[in-house]
Structures are given as C-alpha cells and as structure tokens.
C-alpha atoms as a PDB file:
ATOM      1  CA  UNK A   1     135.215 107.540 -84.358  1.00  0.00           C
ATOM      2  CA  UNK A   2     133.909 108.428 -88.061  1.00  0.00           C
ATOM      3  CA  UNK A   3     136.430 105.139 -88.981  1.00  0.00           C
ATOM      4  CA  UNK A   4     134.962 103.006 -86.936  1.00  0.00           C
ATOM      5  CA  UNK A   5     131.663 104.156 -88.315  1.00  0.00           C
ATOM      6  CA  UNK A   6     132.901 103.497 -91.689  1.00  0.00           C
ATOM      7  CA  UNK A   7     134.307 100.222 -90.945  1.00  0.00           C
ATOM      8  CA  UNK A   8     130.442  99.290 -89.364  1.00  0.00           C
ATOM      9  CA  UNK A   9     129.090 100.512 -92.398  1.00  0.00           C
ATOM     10  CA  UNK A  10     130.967  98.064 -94.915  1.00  0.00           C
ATOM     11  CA  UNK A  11     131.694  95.419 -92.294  1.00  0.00           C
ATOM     12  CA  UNK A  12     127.813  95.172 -92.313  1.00  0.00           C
ATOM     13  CA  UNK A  13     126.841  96.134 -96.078  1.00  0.00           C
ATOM     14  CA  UNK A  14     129.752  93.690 -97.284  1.00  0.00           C
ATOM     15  CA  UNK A  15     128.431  90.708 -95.269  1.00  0.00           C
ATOM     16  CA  UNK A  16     124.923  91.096 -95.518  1.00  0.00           C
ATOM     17  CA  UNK A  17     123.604  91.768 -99.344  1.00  0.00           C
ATOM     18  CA  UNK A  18     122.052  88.050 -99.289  1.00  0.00           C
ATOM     19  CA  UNK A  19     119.981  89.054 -95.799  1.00  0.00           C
ATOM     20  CA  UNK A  20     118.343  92.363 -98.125  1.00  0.00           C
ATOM     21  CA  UNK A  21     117.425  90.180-101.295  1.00  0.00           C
ATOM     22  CA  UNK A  22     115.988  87.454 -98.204  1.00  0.00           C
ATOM     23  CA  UNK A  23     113.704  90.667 -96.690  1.00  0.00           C
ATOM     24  CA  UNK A  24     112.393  91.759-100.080  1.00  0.00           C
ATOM     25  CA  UNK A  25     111.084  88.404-101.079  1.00  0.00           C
ATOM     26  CA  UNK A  26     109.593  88.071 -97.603  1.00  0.00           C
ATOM     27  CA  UNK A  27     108.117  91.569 -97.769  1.00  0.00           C
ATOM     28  CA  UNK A  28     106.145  90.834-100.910  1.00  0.00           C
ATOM     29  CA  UNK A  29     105.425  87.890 -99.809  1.00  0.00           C
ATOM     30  CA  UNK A  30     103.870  88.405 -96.161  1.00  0.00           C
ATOM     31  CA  UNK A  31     103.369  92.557 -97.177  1.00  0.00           C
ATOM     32  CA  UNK A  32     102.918  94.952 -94.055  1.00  0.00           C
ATOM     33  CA  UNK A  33     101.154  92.384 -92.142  1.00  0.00           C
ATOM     34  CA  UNK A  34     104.553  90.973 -91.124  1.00  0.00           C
ATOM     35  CA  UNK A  35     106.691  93.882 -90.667  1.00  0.00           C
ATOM     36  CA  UNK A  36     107.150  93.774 -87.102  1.00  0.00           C
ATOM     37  CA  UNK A  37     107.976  89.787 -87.279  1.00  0.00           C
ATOM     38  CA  UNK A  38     110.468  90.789 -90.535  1.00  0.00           C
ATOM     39  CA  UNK A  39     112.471  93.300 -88.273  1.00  0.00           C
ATOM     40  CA  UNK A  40     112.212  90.894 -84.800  1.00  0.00           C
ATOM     41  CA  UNK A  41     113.460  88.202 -86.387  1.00  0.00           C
ATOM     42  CA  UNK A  42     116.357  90.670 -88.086  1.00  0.00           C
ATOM     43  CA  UNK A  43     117.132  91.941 -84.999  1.00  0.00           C
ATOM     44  CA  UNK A  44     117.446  88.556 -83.615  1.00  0.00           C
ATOM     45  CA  UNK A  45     119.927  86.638 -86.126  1.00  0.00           C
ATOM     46  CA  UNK A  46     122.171  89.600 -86.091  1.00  0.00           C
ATOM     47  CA  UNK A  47     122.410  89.710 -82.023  1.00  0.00           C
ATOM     48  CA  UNK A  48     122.932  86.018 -82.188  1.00  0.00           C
ATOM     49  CA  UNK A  49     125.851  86.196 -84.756  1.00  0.00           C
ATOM     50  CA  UNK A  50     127.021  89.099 -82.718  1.00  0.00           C
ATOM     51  CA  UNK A  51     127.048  87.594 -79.634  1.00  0.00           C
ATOM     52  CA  UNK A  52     129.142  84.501 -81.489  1.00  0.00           C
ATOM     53  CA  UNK A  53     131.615  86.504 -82.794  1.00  0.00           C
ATOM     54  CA  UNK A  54     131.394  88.369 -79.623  1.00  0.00           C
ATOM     55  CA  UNK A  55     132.179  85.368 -77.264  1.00  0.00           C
ATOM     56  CA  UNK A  56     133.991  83.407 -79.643  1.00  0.00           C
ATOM     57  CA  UNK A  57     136.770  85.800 -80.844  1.00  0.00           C
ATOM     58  CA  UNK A  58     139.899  84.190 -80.184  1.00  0.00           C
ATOM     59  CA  UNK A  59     138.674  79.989 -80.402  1.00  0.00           C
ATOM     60  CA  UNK A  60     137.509  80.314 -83.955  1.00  0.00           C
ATOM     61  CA  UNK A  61     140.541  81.645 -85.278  1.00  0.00           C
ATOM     62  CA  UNK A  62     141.942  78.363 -84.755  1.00  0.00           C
ATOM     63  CA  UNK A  63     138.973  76.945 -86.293  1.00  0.00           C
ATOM     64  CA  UNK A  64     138.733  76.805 -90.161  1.00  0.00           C
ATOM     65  CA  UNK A  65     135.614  79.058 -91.877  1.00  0.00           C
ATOM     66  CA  UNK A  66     135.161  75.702 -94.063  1.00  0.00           C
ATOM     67  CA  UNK A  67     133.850  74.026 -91.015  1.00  0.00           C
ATOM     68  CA  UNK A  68     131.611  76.764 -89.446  1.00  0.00           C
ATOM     69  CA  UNK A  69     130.064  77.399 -93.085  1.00  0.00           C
ATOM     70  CA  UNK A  70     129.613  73.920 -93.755  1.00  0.00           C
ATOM     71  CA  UNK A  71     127.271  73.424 -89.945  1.00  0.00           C
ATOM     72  CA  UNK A  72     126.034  76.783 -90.985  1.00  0.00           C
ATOM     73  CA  UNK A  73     124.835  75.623 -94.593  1.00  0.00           C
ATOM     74  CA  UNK A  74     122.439  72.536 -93.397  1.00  0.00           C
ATOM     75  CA  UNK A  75     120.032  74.794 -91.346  1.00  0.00           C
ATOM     76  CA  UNK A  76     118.742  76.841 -94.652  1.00  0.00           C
ATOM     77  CA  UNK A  77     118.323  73.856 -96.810  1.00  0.00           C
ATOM     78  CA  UNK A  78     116.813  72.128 -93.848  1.00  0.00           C
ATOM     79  CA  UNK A  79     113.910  74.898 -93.326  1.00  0.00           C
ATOM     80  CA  UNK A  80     114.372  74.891 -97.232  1.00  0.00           C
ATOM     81  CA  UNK A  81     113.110  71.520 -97.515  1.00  0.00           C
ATOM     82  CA  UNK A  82     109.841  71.924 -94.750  1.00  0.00           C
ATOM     83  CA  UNK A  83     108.653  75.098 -97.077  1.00  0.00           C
ATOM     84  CA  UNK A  84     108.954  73.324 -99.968  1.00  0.00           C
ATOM     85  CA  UNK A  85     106.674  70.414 -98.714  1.00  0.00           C
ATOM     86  CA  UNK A  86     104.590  72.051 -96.262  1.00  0.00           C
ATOM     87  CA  UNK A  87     101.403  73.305 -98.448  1.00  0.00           C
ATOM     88  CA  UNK A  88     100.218  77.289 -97.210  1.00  0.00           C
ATOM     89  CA  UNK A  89      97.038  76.893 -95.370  1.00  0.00           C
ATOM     90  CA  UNK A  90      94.479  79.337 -94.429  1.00  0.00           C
ATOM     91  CA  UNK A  91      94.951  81.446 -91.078  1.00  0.00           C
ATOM     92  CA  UNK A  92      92.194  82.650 -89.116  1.00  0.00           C
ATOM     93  CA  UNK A  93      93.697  85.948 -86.664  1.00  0.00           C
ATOM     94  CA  UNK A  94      95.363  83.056 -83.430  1.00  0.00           C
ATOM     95  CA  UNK A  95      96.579  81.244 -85.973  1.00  0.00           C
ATOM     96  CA  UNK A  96      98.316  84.215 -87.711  1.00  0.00           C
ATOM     97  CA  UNK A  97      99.663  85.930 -84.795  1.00  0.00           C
ATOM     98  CA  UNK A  98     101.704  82.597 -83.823  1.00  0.00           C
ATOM     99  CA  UNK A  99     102.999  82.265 -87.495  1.00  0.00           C
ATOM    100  CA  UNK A 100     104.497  85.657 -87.480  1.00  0.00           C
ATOM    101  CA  UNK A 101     105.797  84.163 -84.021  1.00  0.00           C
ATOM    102  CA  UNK A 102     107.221  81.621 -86.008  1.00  0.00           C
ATOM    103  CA  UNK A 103     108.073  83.840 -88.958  1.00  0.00           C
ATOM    104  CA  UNK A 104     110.278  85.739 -86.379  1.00  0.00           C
ATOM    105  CA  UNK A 105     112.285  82.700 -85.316  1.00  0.00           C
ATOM    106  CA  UNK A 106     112.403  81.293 -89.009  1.00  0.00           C
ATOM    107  CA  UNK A 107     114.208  84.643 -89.796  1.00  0.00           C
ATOM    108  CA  UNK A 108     116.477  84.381 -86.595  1.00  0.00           C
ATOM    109  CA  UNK A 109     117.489  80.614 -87.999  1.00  0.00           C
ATOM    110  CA  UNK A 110     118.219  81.708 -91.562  1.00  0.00           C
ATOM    111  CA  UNK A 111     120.394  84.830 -90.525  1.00  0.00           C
ATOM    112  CA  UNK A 112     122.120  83.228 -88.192  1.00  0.00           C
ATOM    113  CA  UNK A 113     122.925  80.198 -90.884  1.00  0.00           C
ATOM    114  CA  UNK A 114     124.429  82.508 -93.002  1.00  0.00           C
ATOM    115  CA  UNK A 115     125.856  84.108 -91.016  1.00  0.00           C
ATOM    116  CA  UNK A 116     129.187  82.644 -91.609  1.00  0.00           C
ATOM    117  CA  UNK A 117     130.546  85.420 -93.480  1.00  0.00           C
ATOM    118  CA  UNK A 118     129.328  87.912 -90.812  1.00  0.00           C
ATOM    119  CA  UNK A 119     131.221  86.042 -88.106  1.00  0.00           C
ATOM    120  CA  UNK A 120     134.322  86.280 -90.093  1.00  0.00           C
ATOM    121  CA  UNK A 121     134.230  89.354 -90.878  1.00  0.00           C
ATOM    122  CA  UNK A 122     132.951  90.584 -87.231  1.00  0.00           C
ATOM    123  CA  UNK A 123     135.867  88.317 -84.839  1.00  0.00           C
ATOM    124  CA  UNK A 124     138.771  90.433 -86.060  1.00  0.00           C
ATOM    125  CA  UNK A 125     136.519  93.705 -85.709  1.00  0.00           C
ATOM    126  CA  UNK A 126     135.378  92.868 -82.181  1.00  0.00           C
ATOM    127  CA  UNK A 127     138.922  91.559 -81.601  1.00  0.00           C
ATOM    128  CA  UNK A 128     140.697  94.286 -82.579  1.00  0.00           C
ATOM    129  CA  UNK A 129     138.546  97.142 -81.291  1.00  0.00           C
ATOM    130  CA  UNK A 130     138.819  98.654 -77.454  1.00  0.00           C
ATOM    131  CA  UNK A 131     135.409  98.713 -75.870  1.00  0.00           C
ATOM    132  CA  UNK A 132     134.805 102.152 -76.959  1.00  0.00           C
ATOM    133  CA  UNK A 133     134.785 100.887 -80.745  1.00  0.00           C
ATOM    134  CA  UNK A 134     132.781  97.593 -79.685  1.00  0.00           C
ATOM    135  CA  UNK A 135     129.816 100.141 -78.314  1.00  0.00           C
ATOM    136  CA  UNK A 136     130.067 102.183 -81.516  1.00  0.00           C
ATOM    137  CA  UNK A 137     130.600  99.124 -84.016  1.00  0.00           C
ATOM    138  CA  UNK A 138     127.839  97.272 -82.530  1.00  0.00           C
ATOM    139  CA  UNK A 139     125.252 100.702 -82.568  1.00  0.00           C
ATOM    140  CA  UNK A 140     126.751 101.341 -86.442  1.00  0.00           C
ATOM    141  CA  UNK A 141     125.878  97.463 -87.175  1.00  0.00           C
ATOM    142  CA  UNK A 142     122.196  97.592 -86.077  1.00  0.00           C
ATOM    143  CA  UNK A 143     121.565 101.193 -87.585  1.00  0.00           C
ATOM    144  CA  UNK A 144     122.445  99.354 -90.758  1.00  0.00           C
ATOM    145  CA  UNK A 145     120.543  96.602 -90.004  1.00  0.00           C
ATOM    146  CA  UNK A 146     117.032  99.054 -89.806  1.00  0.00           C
ATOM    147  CA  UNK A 147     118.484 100.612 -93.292  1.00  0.00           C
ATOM    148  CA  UNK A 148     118.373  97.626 -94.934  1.00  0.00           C
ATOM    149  CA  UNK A 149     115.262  96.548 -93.304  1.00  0.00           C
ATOM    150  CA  UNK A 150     113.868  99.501 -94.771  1.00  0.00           C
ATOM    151  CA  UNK A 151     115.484  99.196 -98.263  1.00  0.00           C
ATOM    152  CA  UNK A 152     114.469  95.744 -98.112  1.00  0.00           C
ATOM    153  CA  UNK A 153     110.572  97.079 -97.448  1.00  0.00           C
ATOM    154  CA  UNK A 154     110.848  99.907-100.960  1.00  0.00           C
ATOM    155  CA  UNK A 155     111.852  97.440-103.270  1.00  0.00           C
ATOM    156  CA  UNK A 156     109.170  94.792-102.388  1.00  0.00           C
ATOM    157  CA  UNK A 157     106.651  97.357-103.263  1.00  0.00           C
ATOM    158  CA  UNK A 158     107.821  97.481-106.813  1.00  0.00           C
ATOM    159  CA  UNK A 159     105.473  95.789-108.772  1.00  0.00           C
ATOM    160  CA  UNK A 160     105.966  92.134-108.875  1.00  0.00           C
ATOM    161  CA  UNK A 161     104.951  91.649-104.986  1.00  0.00           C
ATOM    162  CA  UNK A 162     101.506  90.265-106.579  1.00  0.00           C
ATOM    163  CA  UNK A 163     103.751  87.778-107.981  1.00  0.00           C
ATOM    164  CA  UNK A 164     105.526  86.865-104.931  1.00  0.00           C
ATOM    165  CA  UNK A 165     102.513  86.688-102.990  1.00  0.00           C
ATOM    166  CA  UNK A 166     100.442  84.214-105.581  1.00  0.00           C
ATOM    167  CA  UNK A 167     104.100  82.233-105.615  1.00  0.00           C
ATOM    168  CA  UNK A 168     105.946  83.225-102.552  1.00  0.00           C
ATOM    169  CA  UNK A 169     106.077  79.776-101.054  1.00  0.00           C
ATOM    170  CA  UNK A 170     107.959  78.512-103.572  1.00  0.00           C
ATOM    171  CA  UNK A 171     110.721  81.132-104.233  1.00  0.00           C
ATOM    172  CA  UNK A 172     110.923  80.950-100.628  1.00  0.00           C
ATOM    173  CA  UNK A 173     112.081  77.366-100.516  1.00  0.00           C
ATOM    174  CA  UNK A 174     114.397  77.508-103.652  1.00  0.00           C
ATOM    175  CA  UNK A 175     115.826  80.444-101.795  1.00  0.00           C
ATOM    176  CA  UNK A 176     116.507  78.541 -98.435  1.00  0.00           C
ATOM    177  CA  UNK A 177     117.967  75.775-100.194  1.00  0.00           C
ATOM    178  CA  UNK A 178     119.971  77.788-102.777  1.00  0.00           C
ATOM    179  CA  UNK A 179     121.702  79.694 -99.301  1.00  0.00           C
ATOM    180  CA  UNK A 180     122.221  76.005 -97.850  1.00  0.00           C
ATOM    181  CA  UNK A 181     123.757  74.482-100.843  1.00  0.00           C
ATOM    182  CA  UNK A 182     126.061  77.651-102.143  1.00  0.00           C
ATOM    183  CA  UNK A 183     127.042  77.226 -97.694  1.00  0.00           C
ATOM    184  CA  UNK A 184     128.063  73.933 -98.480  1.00  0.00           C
ATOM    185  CA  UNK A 185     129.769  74.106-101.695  1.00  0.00           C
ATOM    186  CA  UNK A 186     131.906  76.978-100.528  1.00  0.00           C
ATOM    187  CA  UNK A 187     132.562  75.039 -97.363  1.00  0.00           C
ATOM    188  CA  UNK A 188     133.367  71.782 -99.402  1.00  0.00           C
ATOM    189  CA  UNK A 189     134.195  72.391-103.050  1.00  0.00           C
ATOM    190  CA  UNK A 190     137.762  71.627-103.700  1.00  0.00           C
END
C-alpha cells in the first residue's frame, strides 16, 4: 500500500508542477476572494482527466500522445487569446459571484488542456493497478491535489501579489497561451 502511495505521490507531483505555478498567479491575482472557485475548479480538471484516463485506458494506447497534446494545446491559447482582449471590468457582488462561477470552469478547461501529460502518465497506473490500488491511487492523487492547492496559496502571499493583482490580466493571458503553444510544439515539432 505505502508503494502505491508513493507512486500517487510522484505520478501527481511529476505531472502537475505547471498546474502549482497556474494557482499561484491566480492566487495573487484574485487573493482569498477566490479560493473556493481556485480549489472547485482544481478539483474539477483533475476528476475530468481522471475519469479520461479512467475510461479510456486501453483505446489511447493505440493512440499517439502527439495527437491528444496537440487537441489538448488549442484550448489554453484559445482562453489565452479572450483574456488577452477582454479588458477587466468592475464587479458589483452578482456579478462577482458568477465570475468565480466562471473562474471555476476556466480552471476546469485549462487543467484539463494540459492535462496531456497527466493522462499519460495516469492510463498505465489505472491500467495496471487492481481496484484496491485504483481507490488508493485516486484518494493519494486528490490529497496531493489540496497540497498543492495549498502550496500554491503560501507562495502567492510572498510579496509581489500587489504586482500580480495591478497586472494579473496580462500574465494571465501570456500564461494561457505560453501552455497552448509549448502543447503544440511538443505535439508538432519535428
């Protein structure tokens, strides 16, 4: 059991360094206000990719991780492109509870679009393992998934989150389009 713990551990830590540096930035950007939308929308993009790999063990062997990364990369660089040109407005309190609504789904989108290297790492796992390991890997992943989130949540207090506030918007969008692009070159590049 403490192996299959350990494999959860770096299956998840491996695959999902870019998803921590993605949480700081949107912790000092949005600050505490969003924390509950941060973690949702975690939550969500992992289950999705989980219940991919999940359902999809033995078909996507046969298909080549050039092709899922490449779909995968246009999704980021997409929502990349509507942050970059879509100006930060004002929010009075309706207004702000349905953008952490959206906030929650914009997360979702972006984990699950790169999420390629989770679902290659996570199809032999789930393939491999007998249901015991599946219940343990899966508990393992998310525990992870809450360290991180909290990780993610210290280092945003350090003391540029001033910055990222004033500027957020924009490193957001260079961000979302830097995942799509280094999706697509790693999907494409000869």
């Amino acid at each position: 059991m403490l192996t299959t713990i350990a494999t959860g551990i770096v299956a998840y830590a491996s695959t999902s360094i870019d998803c921590l540096i993605l949480l700081t930035i949107l912790f000092g950007i949005h600050g505490n206000s969003a924390n509950r939308a941060i973690y949702l929308g975690d939550c969500l993009g992992t289950t999705v990719l989980l219940l991919i790999s999940g359902l999809c063990a033995y078909p996507l062997r046969s298909l080549p991780q050039t092709t899922i990364m490449g779909v995968l990369g246009i999704f980021p660089i997409l929502i990349g492109l509507k942050t970059a040109f879509t100006a930060p407005q004002a929010q009075d309190s309706s207004q702000l509870t349905k953008s952490r609504h959206r906030l929650s789904w914009t997360i979702a989108t972006l984990i699950i679009s790169t999420g390629a290297d989770n679902i290659s790492v996570y199809v032999p796992l789930l393939t491999q393992a007998l249901s015991w390991q599946i219940v343990v890997l899966i508990i393992t992943l998310f525990a992870m998934l809450t360290v991180f989130y909290w990780a993610a949540k210290c280092l945003a207090q350090l003391p540029y989150r001033h910055w990222l506030q004033r500027n957020g918007h924009y490193v957001t969008a260079v961000l979302y389009l830097f995942i799509g692009c280094s999706l697509l070159f790693r999907a494409y590049a000869p």
